[in-house]
PDB file of N, CA and C in Angstrom:
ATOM      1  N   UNK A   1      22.336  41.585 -75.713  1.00  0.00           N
ATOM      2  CA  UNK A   1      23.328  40.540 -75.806  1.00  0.00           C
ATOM      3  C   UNK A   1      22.856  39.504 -76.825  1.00  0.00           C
ATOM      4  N   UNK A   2      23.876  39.135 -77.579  1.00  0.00           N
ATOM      5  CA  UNK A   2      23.564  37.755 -78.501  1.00  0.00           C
ATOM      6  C   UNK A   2      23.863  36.758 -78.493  1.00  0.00           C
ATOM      7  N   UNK A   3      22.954  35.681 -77.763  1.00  0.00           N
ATOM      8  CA  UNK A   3      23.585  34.200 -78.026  1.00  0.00           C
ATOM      9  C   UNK A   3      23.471  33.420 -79.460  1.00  0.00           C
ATOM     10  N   UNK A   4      23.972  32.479 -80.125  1.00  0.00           N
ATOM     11  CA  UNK A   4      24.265  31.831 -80.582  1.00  0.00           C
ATOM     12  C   UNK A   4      23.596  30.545 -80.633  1.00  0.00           C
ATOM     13  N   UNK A   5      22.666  29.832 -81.476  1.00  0.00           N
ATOM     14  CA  UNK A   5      22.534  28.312 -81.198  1.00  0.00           C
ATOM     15  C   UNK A   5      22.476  27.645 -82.139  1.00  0.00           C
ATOM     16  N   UNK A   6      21.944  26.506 -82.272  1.00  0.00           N
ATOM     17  CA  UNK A   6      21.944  25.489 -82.958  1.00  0.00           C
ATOM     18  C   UNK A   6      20.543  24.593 -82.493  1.00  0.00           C
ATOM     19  N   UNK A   7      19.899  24.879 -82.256  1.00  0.00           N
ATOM     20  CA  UNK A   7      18.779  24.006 -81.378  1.00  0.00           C
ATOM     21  C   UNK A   7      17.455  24.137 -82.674  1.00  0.00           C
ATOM     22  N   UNK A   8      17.118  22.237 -82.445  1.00  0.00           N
ATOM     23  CA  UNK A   8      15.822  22.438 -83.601  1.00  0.00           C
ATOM     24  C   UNK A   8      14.667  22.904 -83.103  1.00  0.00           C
ATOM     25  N   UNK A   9      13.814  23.160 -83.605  1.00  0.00           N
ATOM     26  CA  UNK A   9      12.666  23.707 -83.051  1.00  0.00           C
ATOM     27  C   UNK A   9      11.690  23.531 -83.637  1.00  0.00           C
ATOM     28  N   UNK A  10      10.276  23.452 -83.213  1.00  0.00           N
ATOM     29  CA  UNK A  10       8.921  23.301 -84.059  1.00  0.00           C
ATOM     30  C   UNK A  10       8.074  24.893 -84.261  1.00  0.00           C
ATOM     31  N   UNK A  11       7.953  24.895 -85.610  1.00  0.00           N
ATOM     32  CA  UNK A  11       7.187  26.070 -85.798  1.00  0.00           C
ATOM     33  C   UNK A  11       6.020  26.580 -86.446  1.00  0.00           C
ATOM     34  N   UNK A  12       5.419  26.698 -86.535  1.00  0.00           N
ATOM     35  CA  UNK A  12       4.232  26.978 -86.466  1.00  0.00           C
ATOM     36  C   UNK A  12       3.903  27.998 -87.639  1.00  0.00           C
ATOM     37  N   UNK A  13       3.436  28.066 -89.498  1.00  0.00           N
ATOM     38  CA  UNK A  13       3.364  29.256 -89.840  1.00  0.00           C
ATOM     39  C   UNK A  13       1.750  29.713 -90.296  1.00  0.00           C
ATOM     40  N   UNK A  14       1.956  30.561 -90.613  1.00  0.00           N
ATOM     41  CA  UNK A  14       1.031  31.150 -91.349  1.00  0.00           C
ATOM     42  C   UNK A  14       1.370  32.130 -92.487  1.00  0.00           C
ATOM     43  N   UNK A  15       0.711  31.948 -93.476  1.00  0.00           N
ATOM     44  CA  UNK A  15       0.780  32.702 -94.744  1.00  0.00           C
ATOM     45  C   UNK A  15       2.159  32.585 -95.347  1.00  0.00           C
ATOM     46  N   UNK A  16       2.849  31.265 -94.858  1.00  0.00           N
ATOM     47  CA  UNK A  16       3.907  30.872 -94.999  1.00  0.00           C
ATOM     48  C   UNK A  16       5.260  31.690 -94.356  1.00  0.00           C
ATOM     49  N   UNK A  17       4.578  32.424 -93.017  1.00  0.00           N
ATOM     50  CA  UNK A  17       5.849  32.910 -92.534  1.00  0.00           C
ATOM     51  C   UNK A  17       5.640  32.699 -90.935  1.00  0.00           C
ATOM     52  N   UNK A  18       6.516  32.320 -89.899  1.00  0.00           N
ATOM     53  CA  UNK A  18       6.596  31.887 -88.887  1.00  0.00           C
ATOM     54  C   UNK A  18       5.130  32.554 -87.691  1.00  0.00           C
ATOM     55  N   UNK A  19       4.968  31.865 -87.282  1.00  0.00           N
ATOM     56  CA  UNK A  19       3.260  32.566 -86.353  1.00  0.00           C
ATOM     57  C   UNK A  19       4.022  32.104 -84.990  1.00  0.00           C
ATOM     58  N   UNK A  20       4.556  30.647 -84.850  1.00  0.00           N
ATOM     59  CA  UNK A  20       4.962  30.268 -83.073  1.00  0.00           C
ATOM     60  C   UNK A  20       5.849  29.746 -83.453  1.00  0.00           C
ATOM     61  N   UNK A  21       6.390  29.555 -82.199  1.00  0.00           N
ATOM     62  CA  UNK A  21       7.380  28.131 -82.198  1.00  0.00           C
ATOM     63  C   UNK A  21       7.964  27.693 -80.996  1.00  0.00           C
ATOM     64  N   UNK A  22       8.250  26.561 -80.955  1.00  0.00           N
ATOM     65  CA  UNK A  22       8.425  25.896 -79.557  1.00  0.00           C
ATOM     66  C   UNK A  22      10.051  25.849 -79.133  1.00  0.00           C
ATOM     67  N   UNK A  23      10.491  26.172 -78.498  1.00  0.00           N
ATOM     68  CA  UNK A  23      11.973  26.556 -78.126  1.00  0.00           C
ATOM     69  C   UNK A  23      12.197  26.359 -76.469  1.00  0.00           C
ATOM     70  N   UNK A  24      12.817  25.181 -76.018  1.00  0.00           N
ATOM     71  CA  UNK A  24      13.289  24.379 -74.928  1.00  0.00           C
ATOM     72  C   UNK A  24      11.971  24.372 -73.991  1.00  0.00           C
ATOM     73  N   UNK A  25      10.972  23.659 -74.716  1.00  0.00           N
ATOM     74  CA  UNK A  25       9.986  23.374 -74.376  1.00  0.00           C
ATOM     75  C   UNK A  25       8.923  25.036 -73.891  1.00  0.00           C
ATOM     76  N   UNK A  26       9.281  25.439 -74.355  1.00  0.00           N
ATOM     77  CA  UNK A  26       7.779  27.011 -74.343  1.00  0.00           C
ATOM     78  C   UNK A  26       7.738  27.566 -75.808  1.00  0.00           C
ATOM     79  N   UNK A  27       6.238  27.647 -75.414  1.00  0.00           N
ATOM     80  CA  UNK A  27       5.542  28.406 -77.213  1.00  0.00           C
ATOM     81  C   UNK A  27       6.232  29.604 -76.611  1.00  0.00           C
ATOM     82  N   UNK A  28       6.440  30.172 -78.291  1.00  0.00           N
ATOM     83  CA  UNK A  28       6.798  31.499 -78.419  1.00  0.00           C
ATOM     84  C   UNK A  28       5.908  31.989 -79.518  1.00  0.00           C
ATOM     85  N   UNK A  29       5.189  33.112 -79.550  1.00  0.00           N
ATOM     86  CA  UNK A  29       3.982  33.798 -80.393  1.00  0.00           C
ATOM     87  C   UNK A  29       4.998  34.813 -81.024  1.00  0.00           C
ATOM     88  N   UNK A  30       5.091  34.698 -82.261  1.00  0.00           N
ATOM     89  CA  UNK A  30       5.519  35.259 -82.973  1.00  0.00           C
ATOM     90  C   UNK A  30       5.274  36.841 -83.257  1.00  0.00           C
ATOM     91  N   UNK A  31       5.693  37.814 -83.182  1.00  0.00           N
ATOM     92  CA  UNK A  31       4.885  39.442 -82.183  1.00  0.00           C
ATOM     93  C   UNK A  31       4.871  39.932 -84.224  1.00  0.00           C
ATOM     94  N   UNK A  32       5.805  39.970 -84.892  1.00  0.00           N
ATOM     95  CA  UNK A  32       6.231  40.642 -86.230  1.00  0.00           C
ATOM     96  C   UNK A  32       7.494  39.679 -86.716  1.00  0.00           C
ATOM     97  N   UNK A  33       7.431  39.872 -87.790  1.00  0.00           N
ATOM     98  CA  UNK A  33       8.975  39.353 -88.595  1.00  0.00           C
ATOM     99  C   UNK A  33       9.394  40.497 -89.341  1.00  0.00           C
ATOM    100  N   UNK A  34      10.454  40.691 -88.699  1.00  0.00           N
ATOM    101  CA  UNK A  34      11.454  41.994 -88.739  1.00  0.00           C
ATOM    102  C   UNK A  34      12.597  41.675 -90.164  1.00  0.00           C
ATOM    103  N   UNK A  35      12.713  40.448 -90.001  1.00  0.00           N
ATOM    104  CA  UNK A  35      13.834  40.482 -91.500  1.00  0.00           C
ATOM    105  C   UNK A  35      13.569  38.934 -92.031  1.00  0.00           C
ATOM    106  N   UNK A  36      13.727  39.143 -93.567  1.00  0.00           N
ATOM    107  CA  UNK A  36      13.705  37.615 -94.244  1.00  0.00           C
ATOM    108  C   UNK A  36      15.027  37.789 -95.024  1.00  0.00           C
ATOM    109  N   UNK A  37      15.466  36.407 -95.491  1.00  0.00           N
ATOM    110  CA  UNK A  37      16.339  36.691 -96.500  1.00  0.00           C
ATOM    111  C   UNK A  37      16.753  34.881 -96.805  1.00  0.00           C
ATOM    112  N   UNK A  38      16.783  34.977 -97.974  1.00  0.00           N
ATOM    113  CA  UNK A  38      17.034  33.524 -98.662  1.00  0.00           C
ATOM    114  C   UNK A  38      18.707  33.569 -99.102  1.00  0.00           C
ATOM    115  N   UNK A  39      19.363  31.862 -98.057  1.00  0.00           N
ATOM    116  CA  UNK A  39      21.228  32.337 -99.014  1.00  0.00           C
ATOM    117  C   UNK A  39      20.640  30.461 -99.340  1.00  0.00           C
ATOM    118  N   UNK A  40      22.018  30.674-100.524  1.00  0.00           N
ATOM    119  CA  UNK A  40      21.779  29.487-101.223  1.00  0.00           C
ATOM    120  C   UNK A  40      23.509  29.193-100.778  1.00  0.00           C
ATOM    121  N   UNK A  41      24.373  27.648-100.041  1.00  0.00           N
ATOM    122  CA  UNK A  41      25.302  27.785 -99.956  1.00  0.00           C
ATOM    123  C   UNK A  41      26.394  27.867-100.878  1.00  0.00           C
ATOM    124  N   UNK A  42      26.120  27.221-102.228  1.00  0.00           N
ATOM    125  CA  UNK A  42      26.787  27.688-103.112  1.00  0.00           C
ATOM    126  C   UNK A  42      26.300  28.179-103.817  1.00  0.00           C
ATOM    127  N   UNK A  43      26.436  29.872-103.342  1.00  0.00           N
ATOM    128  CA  UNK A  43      25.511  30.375-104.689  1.00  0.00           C
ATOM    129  C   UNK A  43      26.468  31.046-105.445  1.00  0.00           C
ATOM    130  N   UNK A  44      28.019  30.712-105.835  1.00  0.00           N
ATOM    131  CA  UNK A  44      29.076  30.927-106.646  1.00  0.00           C
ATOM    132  C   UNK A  44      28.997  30.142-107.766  1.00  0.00           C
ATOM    133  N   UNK A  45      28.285  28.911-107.389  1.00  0.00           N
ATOM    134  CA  UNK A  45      28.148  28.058-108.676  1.00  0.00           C
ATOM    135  C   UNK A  45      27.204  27.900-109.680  1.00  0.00           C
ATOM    136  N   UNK A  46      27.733  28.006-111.196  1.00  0.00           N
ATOM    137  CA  UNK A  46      26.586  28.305-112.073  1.00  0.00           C
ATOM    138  C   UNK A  46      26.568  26.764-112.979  1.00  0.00           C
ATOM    139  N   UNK A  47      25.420  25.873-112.847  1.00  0.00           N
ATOM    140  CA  UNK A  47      24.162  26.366-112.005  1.00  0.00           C
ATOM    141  C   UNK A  47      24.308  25.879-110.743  1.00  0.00           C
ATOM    142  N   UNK A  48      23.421  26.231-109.364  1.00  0.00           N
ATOM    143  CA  UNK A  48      23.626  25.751-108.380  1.00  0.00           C
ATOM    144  C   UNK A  48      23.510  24.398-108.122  1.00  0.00           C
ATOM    145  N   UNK A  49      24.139  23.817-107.445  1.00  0.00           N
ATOM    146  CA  UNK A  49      24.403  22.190-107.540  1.00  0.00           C
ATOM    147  C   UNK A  49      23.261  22.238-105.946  1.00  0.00           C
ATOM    148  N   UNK A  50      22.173  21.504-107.054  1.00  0.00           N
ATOM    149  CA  UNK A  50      21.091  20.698-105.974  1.00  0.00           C
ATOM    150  C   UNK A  50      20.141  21.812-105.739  1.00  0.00           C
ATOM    151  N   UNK A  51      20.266  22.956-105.979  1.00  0.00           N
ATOM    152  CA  UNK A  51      19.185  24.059-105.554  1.00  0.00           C
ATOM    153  C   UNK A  51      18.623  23.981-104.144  1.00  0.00           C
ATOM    154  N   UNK A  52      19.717  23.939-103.187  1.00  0.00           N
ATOM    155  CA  UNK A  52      19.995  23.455-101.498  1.00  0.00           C
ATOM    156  C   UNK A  52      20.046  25.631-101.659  1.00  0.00           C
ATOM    157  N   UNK A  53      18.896  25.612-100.655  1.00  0.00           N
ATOM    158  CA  UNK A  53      18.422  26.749 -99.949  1.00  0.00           C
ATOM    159  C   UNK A  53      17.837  26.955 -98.055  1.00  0.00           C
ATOM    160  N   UNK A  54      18.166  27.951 -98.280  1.00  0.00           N
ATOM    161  CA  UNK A  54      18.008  28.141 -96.663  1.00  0.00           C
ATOM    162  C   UNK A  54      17.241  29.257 -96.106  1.00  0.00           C
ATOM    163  N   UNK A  55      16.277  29.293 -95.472  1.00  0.00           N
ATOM    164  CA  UNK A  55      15.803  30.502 -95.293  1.00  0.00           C
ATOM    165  C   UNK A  55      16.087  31.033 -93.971  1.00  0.00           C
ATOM    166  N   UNK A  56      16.517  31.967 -93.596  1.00  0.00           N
ATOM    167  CA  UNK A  56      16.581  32.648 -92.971  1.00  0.00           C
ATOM    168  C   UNK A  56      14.827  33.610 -92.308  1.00  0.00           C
ATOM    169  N   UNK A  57      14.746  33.568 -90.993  1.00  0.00           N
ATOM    170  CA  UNK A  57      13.431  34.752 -90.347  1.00  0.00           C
ATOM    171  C   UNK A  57      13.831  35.274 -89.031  1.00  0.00           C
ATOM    172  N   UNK A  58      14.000  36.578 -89.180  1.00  0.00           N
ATOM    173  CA  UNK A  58      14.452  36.923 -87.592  1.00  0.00           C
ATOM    174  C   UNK A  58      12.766  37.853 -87.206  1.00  0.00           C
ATOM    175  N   UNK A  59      12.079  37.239 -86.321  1.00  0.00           N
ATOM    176  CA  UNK A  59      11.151  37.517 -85.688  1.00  0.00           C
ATOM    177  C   UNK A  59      11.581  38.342 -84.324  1.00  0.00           C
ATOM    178  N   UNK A  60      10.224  39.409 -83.984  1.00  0.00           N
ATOM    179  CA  UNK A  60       9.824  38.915 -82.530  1.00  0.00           C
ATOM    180  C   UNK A  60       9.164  38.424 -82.116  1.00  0.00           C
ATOM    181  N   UNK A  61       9.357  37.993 -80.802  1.00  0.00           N
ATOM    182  CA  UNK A  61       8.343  36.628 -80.280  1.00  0.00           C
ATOM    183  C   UNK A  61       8.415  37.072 -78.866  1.00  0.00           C
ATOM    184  N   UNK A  62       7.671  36.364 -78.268  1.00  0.00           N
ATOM    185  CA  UNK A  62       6.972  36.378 -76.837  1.00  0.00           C
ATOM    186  C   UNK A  62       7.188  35.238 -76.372  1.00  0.00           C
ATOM    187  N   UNK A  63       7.825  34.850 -74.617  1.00  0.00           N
ATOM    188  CA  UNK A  63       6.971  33.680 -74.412  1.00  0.00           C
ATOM    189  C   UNK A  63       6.108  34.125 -73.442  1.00  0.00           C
ATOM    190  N   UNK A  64       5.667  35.013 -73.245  1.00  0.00           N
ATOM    191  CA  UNK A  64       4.621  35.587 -72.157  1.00  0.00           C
ATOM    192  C   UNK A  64       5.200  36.766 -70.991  1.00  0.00           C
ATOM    193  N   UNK A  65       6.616  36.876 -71.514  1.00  0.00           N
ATOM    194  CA  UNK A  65       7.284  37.606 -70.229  1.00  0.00           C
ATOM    195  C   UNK A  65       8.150  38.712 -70.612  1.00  0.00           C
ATOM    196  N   UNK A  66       7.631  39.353 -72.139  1.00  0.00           N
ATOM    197  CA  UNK A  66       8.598  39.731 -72.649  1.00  0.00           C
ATOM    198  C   UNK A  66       9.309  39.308 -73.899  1.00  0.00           C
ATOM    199  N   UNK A  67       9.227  40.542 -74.563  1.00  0.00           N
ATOM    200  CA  UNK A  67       9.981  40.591 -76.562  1.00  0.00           C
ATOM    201  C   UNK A  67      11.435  40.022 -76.304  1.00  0.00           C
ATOM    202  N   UNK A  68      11.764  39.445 -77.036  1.00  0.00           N
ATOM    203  CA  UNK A  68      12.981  39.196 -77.710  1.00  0.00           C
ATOM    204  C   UNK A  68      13.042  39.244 -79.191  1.00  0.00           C
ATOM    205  N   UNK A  69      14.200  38.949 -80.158  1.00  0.00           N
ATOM    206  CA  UNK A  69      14.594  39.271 -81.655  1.00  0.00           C
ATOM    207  C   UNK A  69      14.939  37.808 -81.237  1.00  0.00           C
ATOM    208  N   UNK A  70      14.735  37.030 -82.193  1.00  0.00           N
ATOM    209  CA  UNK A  70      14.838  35.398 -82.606  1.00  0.00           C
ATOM    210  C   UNK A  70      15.113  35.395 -84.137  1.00  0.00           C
ATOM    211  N   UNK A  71      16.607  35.203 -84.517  1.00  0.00           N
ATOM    212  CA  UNK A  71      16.354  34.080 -85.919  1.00  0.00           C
ATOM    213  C   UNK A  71      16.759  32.898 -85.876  1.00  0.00           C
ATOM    214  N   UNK A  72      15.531  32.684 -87.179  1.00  0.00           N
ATOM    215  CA  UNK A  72      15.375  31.447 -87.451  1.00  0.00           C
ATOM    216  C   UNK A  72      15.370  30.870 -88.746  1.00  0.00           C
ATOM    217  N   UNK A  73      16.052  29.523 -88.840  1.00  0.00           N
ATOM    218  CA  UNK A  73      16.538  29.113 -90.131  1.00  0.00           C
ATOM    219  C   UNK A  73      15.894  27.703 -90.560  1.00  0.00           C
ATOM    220  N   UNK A  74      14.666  27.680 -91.900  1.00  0.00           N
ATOM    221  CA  UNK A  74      14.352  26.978 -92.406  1.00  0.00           C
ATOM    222  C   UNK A  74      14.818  26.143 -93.460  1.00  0.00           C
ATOM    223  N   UNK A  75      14.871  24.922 -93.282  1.00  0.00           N
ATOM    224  CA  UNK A  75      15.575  24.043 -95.188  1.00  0.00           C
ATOM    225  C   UNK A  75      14.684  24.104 -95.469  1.00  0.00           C
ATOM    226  N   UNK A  76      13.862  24.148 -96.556  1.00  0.00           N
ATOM    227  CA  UNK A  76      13.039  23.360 -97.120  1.00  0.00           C
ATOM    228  C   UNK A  76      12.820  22.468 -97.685  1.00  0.00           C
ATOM    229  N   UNK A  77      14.224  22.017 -97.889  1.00  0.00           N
ATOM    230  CA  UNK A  77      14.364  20.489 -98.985  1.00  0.00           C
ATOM    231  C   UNK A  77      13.805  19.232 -97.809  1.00  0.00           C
ATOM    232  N   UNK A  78      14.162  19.767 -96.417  1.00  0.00           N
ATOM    233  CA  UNK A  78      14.212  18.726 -95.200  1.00  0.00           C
ATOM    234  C   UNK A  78      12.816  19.106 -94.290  1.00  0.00           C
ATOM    235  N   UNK A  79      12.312  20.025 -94.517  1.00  0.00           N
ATOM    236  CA  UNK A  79      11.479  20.816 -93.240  1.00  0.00           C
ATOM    237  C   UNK A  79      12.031  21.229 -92.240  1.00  0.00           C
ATOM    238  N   UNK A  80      13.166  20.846 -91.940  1.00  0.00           N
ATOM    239  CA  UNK A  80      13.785  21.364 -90.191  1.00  0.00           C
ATOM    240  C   UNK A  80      13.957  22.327 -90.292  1.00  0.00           C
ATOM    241  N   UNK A  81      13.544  23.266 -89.170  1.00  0.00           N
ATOM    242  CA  UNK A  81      13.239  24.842 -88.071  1.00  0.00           C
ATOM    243  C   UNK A  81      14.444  24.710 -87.742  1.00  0.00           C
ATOM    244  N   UNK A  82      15.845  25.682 -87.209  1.00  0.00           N
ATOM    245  CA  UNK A  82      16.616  25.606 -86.209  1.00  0.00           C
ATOM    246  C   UNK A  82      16.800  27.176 -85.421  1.00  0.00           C
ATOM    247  N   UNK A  83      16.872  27.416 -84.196  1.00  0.00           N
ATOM    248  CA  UNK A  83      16.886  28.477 -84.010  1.00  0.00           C
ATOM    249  C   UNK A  83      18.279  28.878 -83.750  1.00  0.00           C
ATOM    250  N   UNK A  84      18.951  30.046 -84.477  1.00  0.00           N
ATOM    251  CA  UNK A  84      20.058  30.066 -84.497  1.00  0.00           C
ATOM    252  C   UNK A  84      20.995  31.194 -83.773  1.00  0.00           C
ATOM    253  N   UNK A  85      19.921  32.167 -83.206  1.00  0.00           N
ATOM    254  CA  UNK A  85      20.487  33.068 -82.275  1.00  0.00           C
ATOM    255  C   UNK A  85      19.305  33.716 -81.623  1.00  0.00           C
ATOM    256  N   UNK A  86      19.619  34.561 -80.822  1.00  0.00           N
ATOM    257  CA  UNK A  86      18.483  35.270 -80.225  1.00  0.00           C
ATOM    258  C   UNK A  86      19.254  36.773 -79.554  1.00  0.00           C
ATOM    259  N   UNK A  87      18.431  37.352 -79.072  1.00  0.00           N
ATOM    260  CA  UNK A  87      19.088  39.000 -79.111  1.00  0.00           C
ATOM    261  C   UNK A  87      17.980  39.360 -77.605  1.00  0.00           C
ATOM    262  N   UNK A  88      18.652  39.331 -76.509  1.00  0.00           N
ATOM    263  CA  UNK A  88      17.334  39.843 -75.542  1.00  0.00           C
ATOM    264  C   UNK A  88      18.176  41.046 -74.556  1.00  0.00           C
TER     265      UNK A  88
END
Protein backbone atom coordinates (compact mmCIF):
# COMPACT_ATOMS: atom_id res chain seq x y z
CA UNK A 1 0.00 0.00 0.00
CA UNK A 2 1.08 3.67 -0.67
CA UNK A 3 0.68 6.53 1.47
CA UNK A 4 1.33 9.88 0.49
CA UNK A 5 2.99 12.78 2.62
CA UNK A 6 4.30 15.87 3.04
CA UNK A 7 6.13 15.70 6.40
CA UNK A 8 9.75 17.37 6.95
CA UNK A 9 12.21 15.29 8.17
CA UNK A 10 15.92 15.22 9.38
CA UNK A 11 18.41 13.21 7.52
CA UNK A 12 21.31 12.04 7.94
CA UNK A 13 23.89 11.39 4.74
CA UNK A 14 26.74 9.89 3.76
CA UNK A 15 28.77 10.02 0.62
CA UNK A 16 26.16 12.44 -0.09
CA UNK A 17 23.30 10.03 -0.22
CA UNK A 18 20.73 9.45 2.60
CA UNK A 19 22.30 6.94 5.65
CA UNK A 20 19.06 7.85 8.41
CA UNK A 21 16.46 9.86 9.01
CA UNK A 22 14.11 10.84 11.57
CA UNK A 23 10.36 10.46 10.64
CA UNK A 24 7.50 11.20 13.45
CA UNK A 25 10.00 11.05 15.89
CA UNK A 26 12.01 7.39 15.11
CA UNK A 27 15.46 6.95 13.35
CA UNK A 28 15.13 5.12 10.33
CA UNK A 29 18.65 3.37 9.03
CA UNK A 30 18.73 3.63 5.70
CA UNK A 31 19.02 -0.48 4.46
CA UNK A 32 20.01 0.62 0.28
CA UNK A 33 18.84 3.43 -2.06
CA UNK A 34 16.90 1.80 -4.65
CA UNK A 35 16.23 4.90 -7.00
CA UNK A 36 17.65 8.57 -7.49
CA UNK A 37 16.53 11.00 -9.88
CA UNK A 38 16.93 14.86 -10.18
CA UNK A 39 13.48 17.02 -11.78
CA UNK A 40 14.04 20.60 -12.21
CA UNK A 41 10.31 22.32 -12.06
CA UNK A 42 10.67 24.17 -14.99
CA UNK A 43 12.68 22.26 -16.91
CA UNK A 44 10.67 23.50 -20.26
CA UNK A 45 12.40 26.67 -19.86
CA UNK A 46 15.50 27.62 -21.74
CA UNK A 47 17.46 28.70 -19.58
CA UNK A 48 16.02 27.47 -16.39
CA UNK A 49 14.79 30.35 -14.34
CA UNK A 50 16.75 30.16 -10.91
CA UNK A 51 18.29 26.63 -11.41
CA UNK A 52 15.48 25.51 -8.53
CA UNK A 53 16.15 21.61 -8.34
CA UNK A 54 14.86 18.83 -6.46
CA UNK A 55 16.12 15.67 -5.63
CA UNK A 56 14.34 12.95 -5.38
CA UNK A 57 15.76 9.23 -3.08
CA UNK A 58 13.55 6.35 -2.64
CA UNK A 59 15.40 4.21 -0.02
CA UNK A 60 14.96 1.28 2.18
CA UNK A 61 14.97 1.90 5.66
CA UNK A 62 14.35 0.24 8.93
CA UNK A 63 13.00 1.48 12.06
CA UNK A 64 13.91 -1.73 13.83
CA UNK A 65 10.72 -3.72 12.98
CA UNK A 66 10.93 -4.15 9.54
CA UNK A 67 11.80 -2.81 5.61
CA UNK A 68 9.78 -0.39 4.09
CA UNK A 69 10.44 1.69 0.43
CA UNK A 70 10.58 5.52 1.58
CA UNK A 71 10.94 8.49 -0.87
CA UNK A 72 12.47 11.23 -0.20
CA UNK A 73 12.77 14.71 -1.51
CA UNK A 74 15.73 17.07 -1.08
CA UNK A 75 16.01 21.14 -2.19
CA UNK A 76 19.15 22.00 -2.07
CA UNK A 77 18.88 25.63 -2.59
CA UNK A 78 16.98 25.41 1.12
CA UNK A 79 18.38 22.09 2.76
CA UNK A 80 14.85 20.78 3.63
CA UNK A 81 14.36 16.70 3.67
CA UNK A 82 10.54 15.99 3.08
CA UNK A 83 9.28 12.59 3.11
CA UNK A 84 6.88 12.18 0.48
CA UNK A 85 5.49 8.69 0.38
CA UNK A 86 6.22 5.40 1.69
CA UNK A 87 5.28 1.83 0.34
CA UNK A 88 4.96 -0.91 3.32
Amino acid sequence: MTRVFADPVAVATSGGEPSEFVWQGRAHAVRRVLEHWVLTPDWWRDPPAGEVRLDYWRVEASAGDGLAVYELRHEPSGGAWTLTAVWD
